[in-house]
N, C-alpha and C. Protein backbone atom coordinates (compact mmCIF):
# COMPACT_ATOMS: atom_id res chain seq x y z
N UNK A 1 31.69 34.72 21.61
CA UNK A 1 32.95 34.70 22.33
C UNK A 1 32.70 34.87 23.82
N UNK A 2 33.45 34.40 24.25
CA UNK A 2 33.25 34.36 26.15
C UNK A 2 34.71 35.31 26.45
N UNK A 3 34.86 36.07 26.29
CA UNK A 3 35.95 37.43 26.48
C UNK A 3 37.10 36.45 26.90
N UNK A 4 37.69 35.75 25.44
CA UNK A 4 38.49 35.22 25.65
C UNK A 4 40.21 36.10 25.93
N UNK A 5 41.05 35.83 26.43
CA UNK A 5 42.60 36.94 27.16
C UNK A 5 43.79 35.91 26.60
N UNK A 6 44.91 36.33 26.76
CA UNK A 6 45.83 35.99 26.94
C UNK A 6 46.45 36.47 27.79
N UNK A 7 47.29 35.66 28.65
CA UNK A 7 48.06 36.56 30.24
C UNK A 7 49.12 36.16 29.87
N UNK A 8 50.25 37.08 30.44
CA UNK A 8 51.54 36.93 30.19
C UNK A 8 52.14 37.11 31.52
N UNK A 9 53.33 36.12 31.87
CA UNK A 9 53.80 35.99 33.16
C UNK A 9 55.43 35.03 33.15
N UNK A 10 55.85 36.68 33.58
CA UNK A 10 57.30 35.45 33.46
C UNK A 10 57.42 35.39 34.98
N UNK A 11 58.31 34.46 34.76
CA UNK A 11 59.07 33.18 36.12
C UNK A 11 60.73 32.80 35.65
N UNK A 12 61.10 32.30 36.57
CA UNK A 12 62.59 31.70 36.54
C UNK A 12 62.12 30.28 36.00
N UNK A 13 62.97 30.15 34.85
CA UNK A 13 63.43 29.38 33.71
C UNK A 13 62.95 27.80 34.19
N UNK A 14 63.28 27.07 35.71
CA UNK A 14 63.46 25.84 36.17
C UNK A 14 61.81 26.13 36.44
N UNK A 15 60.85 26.90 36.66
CA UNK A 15 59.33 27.04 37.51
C UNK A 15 58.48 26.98 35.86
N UNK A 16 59.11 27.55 34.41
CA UNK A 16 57.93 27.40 33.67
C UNK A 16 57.25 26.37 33.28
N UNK A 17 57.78 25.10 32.94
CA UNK A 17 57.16 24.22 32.65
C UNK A 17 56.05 23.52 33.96
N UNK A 18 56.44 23.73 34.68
CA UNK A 18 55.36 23.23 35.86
C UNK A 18 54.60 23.66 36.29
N UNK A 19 55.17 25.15 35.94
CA UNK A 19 53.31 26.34 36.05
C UNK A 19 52.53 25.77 34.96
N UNK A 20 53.06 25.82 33.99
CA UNK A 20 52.02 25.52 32.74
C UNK A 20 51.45 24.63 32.58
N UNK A 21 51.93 23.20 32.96
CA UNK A 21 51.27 22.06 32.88
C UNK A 21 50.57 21.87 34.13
N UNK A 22 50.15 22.78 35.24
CA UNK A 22 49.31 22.56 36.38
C UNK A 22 48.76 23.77 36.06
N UNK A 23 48.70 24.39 34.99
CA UNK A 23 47.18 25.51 34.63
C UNK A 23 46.56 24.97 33.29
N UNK A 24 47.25 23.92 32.90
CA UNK A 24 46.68 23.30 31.76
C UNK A 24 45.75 22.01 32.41
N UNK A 25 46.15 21.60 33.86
CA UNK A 25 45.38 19.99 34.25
C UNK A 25 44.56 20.78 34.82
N UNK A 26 44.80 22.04 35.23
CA UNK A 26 43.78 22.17 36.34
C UNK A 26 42.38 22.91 35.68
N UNK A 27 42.72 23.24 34.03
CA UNK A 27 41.97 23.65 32.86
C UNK A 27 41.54 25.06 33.30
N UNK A 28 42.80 25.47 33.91
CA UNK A 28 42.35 27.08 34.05
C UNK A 28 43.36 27.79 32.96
N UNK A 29 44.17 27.01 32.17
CA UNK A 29 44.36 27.50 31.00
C UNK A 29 44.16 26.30 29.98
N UNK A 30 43.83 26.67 28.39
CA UNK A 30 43.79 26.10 27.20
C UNK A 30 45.43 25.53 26.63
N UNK A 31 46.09 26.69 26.53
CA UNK A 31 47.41 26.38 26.11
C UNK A 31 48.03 27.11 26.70
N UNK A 32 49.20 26.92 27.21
CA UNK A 32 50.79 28.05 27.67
C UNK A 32 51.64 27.65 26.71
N UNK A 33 52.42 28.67 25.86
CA UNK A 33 53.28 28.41 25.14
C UNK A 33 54.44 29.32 26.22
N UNK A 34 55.37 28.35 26.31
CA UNK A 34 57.05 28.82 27.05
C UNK A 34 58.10 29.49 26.22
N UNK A 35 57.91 30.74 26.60
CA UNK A 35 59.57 31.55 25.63
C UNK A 35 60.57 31.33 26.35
N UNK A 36 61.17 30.60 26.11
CA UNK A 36 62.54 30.40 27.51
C UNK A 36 63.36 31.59 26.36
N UNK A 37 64.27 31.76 27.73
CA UNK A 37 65.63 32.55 27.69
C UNK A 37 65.28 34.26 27.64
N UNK A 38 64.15 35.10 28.08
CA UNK A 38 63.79 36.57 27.97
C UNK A 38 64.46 36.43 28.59
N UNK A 39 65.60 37.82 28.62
CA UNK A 39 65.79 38.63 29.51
C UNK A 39 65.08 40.04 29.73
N UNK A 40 65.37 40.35 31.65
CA UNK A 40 64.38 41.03 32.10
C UNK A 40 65.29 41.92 32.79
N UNK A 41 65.06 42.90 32.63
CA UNK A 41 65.74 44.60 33.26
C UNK A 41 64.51 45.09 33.53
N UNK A 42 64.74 45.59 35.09
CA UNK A 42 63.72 45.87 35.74
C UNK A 42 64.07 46.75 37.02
N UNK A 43 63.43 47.21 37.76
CA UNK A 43 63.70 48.09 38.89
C UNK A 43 63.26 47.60 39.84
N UNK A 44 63.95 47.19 41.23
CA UNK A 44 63.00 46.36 42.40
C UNK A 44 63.85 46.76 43.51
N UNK A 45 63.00 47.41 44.34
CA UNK A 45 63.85 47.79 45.74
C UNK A 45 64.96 49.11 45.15
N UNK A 46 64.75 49.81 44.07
CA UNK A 46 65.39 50.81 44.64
C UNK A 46 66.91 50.35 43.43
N UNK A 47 66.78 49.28 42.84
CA UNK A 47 68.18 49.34 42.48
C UNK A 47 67.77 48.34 40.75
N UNK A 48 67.90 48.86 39.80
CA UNK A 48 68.11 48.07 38.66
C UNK A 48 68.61 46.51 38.50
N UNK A 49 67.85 45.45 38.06
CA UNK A 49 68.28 44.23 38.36
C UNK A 49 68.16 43.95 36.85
N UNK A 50 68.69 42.62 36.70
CA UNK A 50 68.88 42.06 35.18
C UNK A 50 68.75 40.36 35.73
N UNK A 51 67.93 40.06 34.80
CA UNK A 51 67.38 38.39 35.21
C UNK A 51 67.01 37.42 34.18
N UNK A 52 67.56 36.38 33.65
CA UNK A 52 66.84 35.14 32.68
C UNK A 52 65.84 34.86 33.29
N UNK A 53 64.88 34.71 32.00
CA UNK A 53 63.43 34.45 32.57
C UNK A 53 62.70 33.48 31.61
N UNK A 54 61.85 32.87 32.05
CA UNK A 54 61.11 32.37 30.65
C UNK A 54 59.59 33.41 30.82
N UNK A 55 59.01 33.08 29.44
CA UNK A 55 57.55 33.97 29.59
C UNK A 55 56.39 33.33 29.54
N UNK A 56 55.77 33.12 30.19
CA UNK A 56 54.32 32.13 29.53
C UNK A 56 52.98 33.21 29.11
N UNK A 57 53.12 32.66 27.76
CA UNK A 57 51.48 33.01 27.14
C UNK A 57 50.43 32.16 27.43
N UNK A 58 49.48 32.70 28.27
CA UNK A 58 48.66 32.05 29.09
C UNK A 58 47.28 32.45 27.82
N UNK A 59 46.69 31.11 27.41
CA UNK A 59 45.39 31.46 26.64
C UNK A 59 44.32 30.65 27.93
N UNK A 60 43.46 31.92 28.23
CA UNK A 60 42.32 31.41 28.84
C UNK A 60 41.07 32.16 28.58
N UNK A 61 40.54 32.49 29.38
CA UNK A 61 38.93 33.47 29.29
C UNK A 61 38.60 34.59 30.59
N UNK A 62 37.69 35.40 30.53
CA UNK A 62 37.63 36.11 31.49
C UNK A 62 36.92 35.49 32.47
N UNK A 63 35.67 35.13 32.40
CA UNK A 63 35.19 34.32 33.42
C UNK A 63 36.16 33.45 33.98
N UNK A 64 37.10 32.49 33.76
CA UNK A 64 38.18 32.01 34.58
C UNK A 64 39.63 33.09 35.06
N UNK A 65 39.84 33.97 34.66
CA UNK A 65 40.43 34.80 34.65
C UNK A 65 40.81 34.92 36.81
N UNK A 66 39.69 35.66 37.52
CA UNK A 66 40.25 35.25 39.03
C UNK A 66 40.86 34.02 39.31
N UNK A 67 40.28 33.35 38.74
CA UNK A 67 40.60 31.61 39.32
C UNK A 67 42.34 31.59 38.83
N UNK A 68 42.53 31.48 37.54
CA UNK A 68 44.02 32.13 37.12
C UNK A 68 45.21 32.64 37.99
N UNK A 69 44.78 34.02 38.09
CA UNK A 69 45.31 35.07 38.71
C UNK A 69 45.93 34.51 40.01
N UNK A 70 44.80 33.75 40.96
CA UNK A 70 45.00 33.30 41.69
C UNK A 70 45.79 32.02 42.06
N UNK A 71 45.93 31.00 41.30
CA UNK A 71 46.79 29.89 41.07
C UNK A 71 48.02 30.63 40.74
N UNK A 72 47.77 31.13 39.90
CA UNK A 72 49.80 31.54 39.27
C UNK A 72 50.08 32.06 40.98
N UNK A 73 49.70 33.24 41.22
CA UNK A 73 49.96 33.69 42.67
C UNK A 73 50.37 32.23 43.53
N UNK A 74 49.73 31.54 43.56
CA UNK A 74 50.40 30.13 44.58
C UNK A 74 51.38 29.35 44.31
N UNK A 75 51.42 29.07 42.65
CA UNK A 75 52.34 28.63 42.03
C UNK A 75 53.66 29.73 41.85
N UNK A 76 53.70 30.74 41.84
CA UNK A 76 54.87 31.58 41.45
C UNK A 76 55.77 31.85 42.98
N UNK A 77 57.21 31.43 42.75
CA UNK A 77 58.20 31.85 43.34
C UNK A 77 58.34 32.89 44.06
N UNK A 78 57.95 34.21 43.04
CA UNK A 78 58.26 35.55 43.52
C UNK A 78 57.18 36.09 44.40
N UNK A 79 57.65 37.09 44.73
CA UNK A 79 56.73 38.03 45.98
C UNK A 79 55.54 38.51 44.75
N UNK A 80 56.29 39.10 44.27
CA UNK A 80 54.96 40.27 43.17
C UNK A 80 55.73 39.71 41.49
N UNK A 81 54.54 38.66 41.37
CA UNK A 81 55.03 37.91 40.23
C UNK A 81 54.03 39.14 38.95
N UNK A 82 54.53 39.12 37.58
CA UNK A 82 53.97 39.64 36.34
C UNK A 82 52.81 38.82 36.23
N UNK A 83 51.77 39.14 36.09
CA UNK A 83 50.26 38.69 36.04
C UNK A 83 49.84 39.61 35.40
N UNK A 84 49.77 39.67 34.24
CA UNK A 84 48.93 40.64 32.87
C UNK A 84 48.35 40.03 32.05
N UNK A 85 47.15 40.42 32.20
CA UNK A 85 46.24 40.20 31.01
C UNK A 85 46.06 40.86 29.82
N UNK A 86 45.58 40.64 28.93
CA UNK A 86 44.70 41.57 27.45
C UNK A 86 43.90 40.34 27.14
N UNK A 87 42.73 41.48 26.39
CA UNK A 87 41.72 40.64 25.74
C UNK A 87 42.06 40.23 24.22
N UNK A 88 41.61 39.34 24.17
CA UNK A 88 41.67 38.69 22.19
C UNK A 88 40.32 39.80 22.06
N UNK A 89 40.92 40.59 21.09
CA UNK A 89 39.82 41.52 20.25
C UNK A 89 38.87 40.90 19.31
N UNK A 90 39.81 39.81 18.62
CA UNK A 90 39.45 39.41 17.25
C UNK A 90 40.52 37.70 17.24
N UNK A 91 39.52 36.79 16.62
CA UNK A 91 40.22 35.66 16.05
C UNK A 91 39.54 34.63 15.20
N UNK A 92 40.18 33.82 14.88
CA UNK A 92 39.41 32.29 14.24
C UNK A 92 38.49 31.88 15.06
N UNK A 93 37.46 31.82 14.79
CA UNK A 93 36.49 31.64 15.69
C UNK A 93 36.35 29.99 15.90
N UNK A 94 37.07 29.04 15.34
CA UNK A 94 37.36 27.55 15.89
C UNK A 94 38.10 27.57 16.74
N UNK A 95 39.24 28.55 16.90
CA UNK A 95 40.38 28.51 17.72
C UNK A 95 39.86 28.52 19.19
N UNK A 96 39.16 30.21 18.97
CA UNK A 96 38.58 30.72 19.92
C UNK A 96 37.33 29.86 21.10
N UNK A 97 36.69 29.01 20.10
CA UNK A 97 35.76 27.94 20.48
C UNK A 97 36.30 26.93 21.37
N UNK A 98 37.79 26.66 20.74
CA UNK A 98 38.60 26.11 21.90
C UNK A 98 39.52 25.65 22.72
N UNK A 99 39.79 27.21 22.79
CA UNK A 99 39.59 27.91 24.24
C UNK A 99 38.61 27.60 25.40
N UNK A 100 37.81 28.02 24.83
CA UNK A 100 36.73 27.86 25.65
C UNK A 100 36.33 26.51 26.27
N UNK A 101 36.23 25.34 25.07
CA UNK A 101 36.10 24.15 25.66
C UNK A 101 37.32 23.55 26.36
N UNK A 102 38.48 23.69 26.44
CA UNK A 102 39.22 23.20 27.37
C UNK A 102 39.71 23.75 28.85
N UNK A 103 38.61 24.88 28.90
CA UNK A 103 38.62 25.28 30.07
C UNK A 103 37.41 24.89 31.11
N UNK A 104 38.32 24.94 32.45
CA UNK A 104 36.80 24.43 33.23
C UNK A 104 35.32 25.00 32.97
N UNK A 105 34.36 24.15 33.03
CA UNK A 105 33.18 24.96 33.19
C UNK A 105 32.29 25.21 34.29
């Protein structure tokens, strides 16, 4: 395994599909699957906000992982966009295989 992650990152509803399909060409992700319609309660500036969001499950790897981080940051709308990672502990190890191959090398 190459410390394969999943990142999770929501955005406003009209921005997910175009993050995802320019971290999928640019093969700094494998797959984004889009949850449209989360809602998000949150605290910003001091005052409770409530927001439709979509979520993207970002499957990539750690070694691409900066490269990531860094695109969503250019691609995302917001000031201080959700950029979270976790590692895949455990999986199908075909799945996991690729992953790996559809990411840059």
């Amino acid at each position: 395994m190459a410390g394969e992650l999943i990142a999770l990152v929501t955005c406003p509803g009209d921005d997910g599909e175009r993050m995802a399909r320019m971290l999928v060409e640019e093969e700094l992700a494998a797959c984004v699957n889009i949850v449209a319609g989360v809602f998000s309660v949150f605290r910003w500036e001091g005052e409770v906000e409530a927001q439709k969001e979509d979520l993207l499950i970002i499957k990539s790897n750690r070694r691409i992982w900066p490269s990531l981080e860094k695109r969503v940051k250019e691609l995302h709308p917001y000031d201080t966009p959700e950029i979270i990672c976790f590692p895949i502990e455990d999986g199908y190890k075909p799945y996991l295989d690729w992953i790996n191959s559809a990411l840059r090398q």
